[in-house]
Protein backbone atom coordinates (compact mmCIF):
# COMPACT_ATOMS: atom_id res chain seq x y z
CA UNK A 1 0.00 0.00 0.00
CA UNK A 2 2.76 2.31 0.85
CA UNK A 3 4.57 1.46 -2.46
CA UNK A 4 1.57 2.04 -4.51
CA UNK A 5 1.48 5.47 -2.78
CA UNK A 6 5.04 6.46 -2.75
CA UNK A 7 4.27 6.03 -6.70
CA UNK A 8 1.13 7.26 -7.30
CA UNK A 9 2.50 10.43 -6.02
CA UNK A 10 5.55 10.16 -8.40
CA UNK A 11 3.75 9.63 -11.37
CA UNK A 12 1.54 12.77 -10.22
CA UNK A 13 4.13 14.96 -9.46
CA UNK A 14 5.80 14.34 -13.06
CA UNK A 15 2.29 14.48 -14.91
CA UNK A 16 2.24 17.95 -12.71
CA UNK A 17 5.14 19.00 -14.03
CA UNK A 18 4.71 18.14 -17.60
CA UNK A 19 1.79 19.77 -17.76
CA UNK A 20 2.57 22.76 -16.41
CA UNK A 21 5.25 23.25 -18.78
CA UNK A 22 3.44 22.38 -21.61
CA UNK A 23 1.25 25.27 -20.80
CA UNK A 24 3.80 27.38 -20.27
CA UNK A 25 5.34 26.69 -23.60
CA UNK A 26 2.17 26.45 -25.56
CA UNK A 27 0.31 29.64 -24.00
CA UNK A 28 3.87 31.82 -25.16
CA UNK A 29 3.69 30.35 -28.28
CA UNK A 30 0.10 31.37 -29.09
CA UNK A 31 0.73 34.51 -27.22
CA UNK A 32 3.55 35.49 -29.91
CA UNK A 33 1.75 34.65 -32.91
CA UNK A 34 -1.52 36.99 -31.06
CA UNK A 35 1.25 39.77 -30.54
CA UNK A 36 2.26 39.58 -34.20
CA UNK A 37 -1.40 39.69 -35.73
CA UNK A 38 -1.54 42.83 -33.36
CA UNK A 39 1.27 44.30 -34.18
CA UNK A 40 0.08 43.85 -38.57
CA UNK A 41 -2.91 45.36 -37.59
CA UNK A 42 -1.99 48.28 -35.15
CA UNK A 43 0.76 49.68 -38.55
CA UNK A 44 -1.77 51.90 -39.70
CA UNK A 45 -2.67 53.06 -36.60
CA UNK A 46 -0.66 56.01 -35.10
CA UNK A 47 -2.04 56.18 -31.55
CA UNK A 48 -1.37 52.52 -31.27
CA UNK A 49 2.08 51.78 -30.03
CA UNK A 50 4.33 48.87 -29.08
CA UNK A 51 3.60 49.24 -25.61
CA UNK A 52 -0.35 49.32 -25.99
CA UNK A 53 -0.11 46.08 -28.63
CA UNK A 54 2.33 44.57 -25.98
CA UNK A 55 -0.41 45.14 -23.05
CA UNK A 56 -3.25 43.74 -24.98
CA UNK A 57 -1.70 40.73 -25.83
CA UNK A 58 -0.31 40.84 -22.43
CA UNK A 59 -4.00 40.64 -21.13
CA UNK A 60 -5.03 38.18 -23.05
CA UNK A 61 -2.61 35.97 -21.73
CA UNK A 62 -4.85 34.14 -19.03
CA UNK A 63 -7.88 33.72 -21.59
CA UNK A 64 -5.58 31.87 -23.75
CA UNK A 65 -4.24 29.74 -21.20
CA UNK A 66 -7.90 28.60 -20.26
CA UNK A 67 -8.87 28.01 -23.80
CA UNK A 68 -5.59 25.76 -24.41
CA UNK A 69 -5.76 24.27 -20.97
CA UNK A 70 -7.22 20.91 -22.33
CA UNK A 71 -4.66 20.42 -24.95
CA UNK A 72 -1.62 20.93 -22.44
CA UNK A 73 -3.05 18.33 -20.44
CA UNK A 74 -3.49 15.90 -23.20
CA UNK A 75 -0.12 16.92 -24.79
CA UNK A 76 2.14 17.24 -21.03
CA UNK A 77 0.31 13.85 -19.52
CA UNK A 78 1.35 12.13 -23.04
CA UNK A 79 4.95 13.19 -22.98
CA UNK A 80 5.21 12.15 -18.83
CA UNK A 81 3.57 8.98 -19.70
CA UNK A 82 5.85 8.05 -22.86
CA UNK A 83 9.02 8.99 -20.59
CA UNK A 84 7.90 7.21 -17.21
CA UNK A 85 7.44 4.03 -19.93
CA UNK A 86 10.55 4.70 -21.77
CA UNK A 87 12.45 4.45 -18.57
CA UNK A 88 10.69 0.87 -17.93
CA UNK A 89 9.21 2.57 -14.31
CA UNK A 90 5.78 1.80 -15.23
CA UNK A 91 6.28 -1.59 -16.89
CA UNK A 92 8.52 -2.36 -13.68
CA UNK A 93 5.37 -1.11 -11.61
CA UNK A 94 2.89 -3.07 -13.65
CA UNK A 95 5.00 -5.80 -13.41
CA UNK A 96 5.33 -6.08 -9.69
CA UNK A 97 1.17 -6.33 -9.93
CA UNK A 98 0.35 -2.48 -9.77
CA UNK A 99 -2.67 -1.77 -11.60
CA UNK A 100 -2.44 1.18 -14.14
CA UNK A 101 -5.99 2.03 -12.02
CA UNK A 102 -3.92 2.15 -9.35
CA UNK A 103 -1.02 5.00 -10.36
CA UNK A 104 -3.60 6.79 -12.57
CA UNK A 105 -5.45 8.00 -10.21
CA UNK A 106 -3.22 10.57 -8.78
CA UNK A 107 -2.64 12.57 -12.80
CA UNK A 108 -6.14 12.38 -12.87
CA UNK A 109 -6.88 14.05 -9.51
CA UNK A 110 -4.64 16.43 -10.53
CA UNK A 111 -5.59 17.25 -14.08
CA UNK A 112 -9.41 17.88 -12.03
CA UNK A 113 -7.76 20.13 -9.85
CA UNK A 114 -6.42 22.11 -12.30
CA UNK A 115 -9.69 22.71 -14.20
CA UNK A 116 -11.34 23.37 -10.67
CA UNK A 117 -8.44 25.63 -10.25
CA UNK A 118 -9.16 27.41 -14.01
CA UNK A 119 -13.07 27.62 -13.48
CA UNK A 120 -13.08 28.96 -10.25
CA UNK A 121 -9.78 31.31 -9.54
CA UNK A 122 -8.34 31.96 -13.32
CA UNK A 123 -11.87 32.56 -15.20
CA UNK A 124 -12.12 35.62 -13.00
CA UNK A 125 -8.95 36.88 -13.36
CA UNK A 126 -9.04 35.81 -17.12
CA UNK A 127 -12.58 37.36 -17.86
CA UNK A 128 -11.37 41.04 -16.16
CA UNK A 129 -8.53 41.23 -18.20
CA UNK A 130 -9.79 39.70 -21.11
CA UNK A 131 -12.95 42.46 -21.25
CA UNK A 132 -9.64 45.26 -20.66
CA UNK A 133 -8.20 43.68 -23.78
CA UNK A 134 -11.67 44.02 -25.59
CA UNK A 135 -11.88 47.69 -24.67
CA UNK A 136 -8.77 48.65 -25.84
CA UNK A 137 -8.63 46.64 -28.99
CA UNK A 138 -11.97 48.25 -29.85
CA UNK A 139 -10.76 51.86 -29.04
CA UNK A 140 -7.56 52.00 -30.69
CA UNK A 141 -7.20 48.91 -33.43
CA UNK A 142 -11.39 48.58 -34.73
CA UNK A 143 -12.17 52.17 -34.12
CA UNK A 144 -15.65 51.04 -32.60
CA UNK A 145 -17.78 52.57 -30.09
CA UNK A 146 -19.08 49.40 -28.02
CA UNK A 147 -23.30 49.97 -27.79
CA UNK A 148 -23.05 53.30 -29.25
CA UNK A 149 -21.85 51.39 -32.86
CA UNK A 150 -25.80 50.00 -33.70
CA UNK A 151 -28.31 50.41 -36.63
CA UNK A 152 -29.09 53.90 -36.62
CA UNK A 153 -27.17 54.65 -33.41
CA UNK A 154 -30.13 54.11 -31.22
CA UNK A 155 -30.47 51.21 -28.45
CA UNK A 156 -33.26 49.18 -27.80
CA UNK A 157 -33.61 47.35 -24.24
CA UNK A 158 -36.64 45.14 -23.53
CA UNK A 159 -37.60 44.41 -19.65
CA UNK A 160 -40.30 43.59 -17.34
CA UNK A 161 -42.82 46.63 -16.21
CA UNK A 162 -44.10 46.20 -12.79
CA UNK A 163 -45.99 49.35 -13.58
CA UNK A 164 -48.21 48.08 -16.12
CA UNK A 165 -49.30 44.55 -14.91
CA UNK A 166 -47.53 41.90 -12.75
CA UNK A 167 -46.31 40.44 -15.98
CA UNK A 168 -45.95 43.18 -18.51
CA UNK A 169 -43.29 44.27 -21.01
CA UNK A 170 -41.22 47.41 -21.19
CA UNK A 171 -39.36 48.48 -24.46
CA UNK A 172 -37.38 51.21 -24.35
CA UNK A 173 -35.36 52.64 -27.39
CA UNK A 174 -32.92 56.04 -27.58
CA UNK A 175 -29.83 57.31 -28.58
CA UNK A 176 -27.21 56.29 -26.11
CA UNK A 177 -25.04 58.97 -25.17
CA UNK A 178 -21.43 58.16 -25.10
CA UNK A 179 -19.55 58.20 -21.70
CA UNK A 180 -17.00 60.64 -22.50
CA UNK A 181 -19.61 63.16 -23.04
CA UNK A 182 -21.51 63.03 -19.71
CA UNK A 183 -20.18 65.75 -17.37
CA UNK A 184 -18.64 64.07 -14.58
CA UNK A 185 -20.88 62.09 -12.21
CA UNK A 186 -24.19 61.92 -14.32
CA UNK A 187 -25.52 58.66 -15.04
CA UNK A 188 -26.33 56.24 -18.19
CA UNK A 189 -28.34 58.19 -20.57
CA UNK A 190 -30.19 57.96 -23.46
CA UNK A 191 -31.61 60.81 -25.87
CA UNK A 192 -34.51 60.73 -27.99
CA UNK A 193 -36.55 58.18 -25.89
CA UNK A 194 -39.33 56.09 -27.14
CA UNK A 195 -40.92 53.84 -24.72
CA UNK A 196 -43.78 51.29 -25.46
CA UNK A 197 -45.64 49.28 -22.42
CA UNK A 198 -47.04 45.84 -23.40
CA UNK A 199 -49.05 43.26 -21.52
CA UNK A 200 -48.39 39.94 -21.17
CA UNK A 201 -49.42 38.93 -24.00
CA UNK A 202 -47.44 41.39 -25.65
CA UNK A 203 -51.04 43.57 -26.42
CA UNK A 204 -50.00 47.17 -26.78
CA UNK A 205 -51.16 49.22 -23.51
CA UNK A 206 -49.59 52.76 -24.15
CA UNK A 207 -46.54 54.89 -25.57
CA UNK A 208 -44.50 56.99 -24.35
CA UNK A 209 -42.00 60.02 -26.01
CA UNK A 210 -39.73 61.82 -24.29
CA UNK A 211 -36.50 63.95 -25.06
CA UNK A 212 -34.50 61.83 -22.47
CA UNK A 213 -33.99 58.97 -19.84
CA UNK A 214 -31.68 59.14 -17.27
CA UNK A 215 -30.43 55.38 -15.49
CA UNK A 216 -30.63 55.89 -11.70
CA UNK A 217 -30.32 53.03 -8.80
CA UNK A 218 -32.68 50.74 -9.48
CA UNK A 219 -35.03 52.65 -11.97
CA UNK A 220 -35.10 55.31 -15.02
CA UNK A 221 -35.82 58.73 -14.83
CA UNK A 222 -37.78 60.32 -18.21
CA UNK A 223 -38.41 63.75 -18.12
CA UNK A 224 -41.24 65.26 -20.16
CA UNK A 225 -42.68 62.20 -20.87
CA UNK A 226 -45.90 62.45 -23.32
CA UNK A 227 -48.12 59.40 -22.72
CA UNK A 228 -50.54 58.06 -26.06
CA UNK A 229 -53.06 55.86 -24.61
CA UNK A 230 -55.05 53.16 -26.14
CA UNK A 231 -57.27 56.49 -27.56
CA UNK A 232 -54.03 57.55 -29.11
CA UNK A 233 -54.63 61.37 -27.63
CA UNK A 234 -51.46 62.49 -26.08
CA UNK A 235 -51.14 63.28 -21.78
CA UNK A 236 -49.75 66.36 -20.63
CA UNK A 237 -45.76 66.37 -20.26
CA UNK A 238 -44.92 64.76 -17.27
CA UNK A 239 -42.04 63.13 -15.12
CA UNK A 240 -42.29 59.12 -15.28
CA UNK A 241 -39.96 56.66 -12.98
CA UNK A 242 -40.00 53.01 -14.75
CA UNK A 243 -38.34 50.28 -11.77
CA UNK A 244 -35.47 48.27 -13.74
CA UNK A 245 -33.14 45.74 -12.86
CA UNK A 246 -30.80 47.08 -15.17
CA UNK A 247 -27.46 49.09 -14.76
CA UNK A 248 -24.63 50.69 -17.27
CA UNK A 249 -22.40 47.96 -16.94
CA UNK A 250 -25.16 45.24 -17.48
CA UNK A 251 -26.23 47.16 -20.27
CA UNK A 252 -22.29 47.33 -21.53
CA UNK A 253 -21.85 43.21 -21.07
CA UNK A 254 -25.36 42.45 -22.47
CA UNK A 255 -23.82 43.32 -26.17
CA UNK A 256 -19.93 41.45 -24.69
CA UNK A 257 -18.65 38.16 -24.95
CA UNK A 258 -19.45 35.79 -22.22
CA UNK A 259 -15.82 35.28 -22.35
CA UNK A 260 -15.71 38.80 -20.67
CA UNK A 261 -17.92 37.54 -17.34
CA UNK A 262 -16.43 35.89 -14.42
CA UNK A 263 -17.90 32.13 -13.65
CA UNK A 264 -19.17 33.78 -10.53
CA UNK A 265 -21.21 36.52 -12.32
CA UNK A 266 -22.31 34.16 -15.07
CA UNK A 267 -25.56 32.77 -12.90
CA UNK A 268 -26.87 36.17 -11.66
CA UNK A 269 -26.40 37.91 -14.89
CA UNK A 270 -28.09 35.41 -17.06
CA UNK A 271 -31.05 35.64 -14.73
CA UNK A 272 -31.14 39.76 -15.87
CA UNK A 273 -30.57 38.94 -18.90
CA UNK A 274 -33.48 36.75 -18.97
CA UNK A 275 -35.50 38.77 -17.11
CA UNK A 276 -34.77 42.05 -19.30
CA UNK A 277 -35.94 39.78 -22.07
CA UNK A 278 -32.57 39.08 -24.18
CA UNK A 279 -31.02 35.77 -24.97
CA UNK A 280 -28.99 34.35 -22.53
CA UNK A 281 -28.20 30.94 -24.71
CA UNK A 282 -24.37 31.82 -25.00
CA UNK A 283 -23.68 33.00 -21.21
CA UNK A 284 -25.55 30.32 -20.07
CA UNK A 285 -23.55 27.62 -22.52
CA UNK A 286 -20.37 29.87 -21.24
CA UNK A 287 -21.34 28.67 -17.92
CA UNK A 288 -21.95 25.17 -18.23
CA UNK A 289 -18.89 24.86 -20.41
CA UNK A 290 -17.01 26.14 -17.53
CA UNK A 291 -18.69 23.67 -15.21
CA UNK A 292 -17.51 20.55 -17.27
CA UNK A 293 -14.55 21.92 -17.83
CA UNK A 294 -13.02 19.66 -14.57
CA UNK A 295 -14.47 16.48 -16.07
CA UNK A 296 -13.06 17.59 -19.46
CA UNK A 297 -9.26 17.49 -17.96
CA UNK A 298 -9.79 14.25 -16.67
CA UNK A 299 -10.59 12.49 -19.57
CA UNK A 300 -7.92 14.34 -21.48
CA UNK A 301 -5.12 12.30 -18.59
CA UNK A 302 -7.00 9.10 -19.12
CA UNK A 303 -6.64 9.65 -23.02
CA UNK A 304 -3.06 10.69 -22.69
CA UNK A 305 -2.50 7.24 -20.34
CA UNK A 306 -4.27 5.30 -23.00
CA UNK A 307 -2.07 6.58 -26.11
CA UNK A 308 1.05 6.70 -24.84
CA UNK A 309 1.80 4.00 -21.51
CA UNK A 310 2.53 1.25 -24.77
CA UNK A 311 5.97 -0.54 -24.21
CA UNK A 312 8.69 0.91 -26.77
CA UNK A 313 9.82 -2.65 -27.24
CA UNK A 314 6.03 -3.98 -29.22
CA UNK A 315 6.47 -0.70 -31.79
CA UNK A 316 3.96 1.62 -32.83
CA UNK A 317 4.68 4.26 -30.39
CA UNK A 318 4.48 6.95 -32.43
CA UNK A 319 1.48 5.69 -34.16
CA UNK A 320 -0.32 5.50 -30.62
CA UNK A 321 0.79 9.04 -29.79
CA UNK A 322 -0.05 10.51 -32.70
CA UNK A 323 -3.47 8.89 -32.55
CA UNK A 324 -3.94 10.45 -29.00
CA UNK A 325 -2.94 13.61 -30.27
CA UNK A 326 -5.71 13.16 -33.42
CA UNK A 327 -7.82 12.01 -30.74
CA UNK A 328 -7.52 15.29 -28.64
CA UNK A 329 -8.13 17.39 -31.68
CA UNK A 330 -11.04 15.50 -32.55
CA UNK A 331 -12.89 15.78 -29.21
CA UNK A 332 -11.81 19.81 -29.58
CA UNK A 333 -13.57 19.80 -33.00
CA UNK A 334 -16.61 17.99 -31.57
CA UNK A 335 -16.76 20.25 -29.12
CA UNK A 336 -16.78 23.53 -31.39
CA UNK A 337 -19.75 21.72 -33.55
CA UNK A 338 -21.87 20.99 -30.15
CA UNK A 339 -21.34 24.66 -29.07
CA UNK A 340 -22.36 25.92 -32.14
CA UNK A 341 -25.73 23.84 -31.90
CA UNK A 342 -26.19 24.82 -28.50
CA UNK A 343 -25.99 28.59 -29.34
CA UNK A 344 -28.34 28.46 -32.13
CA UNK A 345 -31.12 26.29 -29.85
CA UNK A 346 -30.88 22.68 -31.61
CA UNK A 347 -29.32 21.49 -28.98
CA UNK A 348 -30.00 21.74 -25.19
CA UNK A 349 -27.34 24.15 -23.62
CA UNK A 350 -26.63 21.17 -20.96
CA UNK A 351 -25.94 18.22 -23.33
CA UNK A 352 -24.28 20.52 -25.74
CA UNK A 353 -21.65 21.68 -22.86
CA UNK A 354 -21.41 18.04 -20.89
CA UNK A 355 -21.49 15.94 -24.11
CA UNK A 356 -18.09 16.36 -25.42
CA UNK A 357 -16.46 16.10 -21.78
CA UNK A 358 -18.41 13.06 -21.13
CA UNK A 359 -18.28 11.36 -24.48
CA UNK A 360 -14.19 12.03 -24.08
CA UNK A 361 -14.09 10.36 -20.51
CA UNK A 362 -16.12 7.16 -21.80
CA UNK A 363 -13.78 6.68 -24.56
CA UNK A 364 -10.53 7.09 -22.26
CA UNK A 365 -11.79 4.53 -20.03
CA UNK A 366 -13.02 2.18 -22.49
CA UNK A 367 -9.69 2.50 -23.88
CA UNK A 368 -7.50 2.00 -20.37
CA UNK A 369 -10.17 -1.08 -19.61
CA UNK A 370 -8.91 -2.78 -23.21
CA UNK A 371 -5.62 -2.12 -22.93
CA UNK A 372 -5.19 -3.03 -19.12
CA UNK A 373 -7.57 -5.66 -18.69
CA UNK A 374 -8.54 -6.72 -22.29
């Protein structure tokens, strides 16, 4: 028992270390190539210099490191596998009756640790810095305006109206006005307001015109507000509050990437999302990606184990690696497919997140039951 701890905790430590440095190498190398495409597009720009190319690549650093996570596992548990069998320790170990259960179970504790680690520690850091990166590649290298760049330069924001019925339907549409031209401490607003209040069955109760609408805490503020009822004859100008859930910065990430969120954001923000009436489907497949993203680094160890623990001396070692590495890459591509079902509705958001991480771990273990006990 001792023994088959002493190397479980061997093989663990050099899976570890493997990995580690596989990321290492791999998140530089795609962090190079991302400072090059920068640098080709920031040569017509003349505000853009070295240093602000260097810090956006810079920032993107921990997103890429998430997104490549998988592969460094796949790629640093095959290389740590091939040299533990190279070196005859394993085949030694199975030898002397040690399961390959037995010694895999520490890599794969670890690789779950590490995606634990990534979903709930690095996706914050990595979303913050990642949504930086977004801001200032939009500012100085797209020459974009974030909400302000829509059809016609107006937004439109659908959410629930407490006012009207229990279950009725706000949409409000207006010019947004950028931030850098609101004097210092005024809030979110929006110019050239339009406001229509709907039932729950989406029947049209009333509409509402007004020059402005100010965001406050927990409601907006339209001034002059001319109300055409169901008789279509307009209400004297008048000051109307609307209760929202919504704030700038919700308003901001609603039209973001969910790469931008934090995994700890992800749950109350789709439920304003959802409530405000837009389409959560990506932040909540963002989510649930993240979720399986644990199970998804422990069947990319067992795959690693099962393509590359083959003794040197029976050949076709590099046919087995290079069939875990194909193997990797395919689960990736089936993986990209799924997500792109599960973002335009054909499939469920759950299966199309868990599918590819579960499919992988079946596989793996088929594989380690064939070669180990078949």
């Amino acid at each position: 028992m001792t023994f088959t701890r002493t190397l479980t905790l061997y093989v663990s430590r050099r899976f570890a270390a493997a990995t580690v440095a596989m990321l290492t190498a791999l998140a530089a190398l795609v962090a190079l190539f991302d400072l090059i495409e920068l640098l080709r597009r920031a040569a017509t720009r003349q505000d853009a210099t070295f240093g602000l190319v260097a810090q956006i690549a810079a920032l993107r650093l921990p997103f890429v490191a998430m997104q490549i996570l998988p592969f460094a596992i796949l790629l640093g548990g095959i290389a740590a596998f091939w040299r533990l069998t190279r070196s005859s320790e394993l085949v030694v170990a199975r030898a002397a009756g040690i399961s390959a259960w037995g010694f895999l179970t520490g890599p794969v504790v670890v690789a779950v640790l590490l995606g634990g680690l990534a979903t709930t520690m690095i996706s914050p850091l990595s979303s913050a810095m990642f949504a930086r990166a977004e801001r200032l590649d939009a500012q100085y290298l797209r020459n974009t305006s974030g909400i302000t760049a829509l059809a016609g330069g107006r937004l439109w924001l659908r959410q629930a109206d407490p006012g009207i019925e229990p279950q009725g339907v706000a949409i409000l549409s207006g010019r947004p006005v950028p931030i850098t031209d609101l004097r210092r401490g005024e809030a979110f607003r929006l110019d050239d307001v339009t406001l229509w209040r709907l039932s729950a069955g989406d029947r049209p109760l009333a509409r509402v015109e007004a020059p402005s609408a100010v965001l406050e805490r927990g409601h907006w503020v339209i001034s002059d507000a001319v109300t055409f009822g169901a008789d279509r004859m307009p209400s004297p100008a008048q000051r109307l509050e609307l209760p929202t859930d919504l704030t700038p910065a919700r308003i901001q990430d609603s039209f973001a990437s969910p790469d931008t969120l934090s995994f700890w954001a992800l749950p109350d923000f789709i439920e304003v999302l959802e409530n405000a009436g837009f389409s959560a489907v990506r932040h909540r497949l963002q989510f649930q990606s993240l979720l399986a993203l644990p199970l998804l680094a422990a069947a990319m160890a067992l795959l690693s184990a099962g393509f590359s623990m083959r003794s040197s001396r029976r050949g076709g070692v590099g046919q087995m690696i290079g069939g875990g590495v194909a193997a990797g890459f395919a689960l990736f591509v089936i993986d990209r497919v799924t997500a792109e079902f599960g973002e335009a509705g054909t499939l469920p958001v759950v299966f199309a997140a868990w599918a590819p991480a579960g499919a992988g771990f079946l596989l793996a273990t088929a594989l380690l039951l064939h070669l180990e006990d078949g």
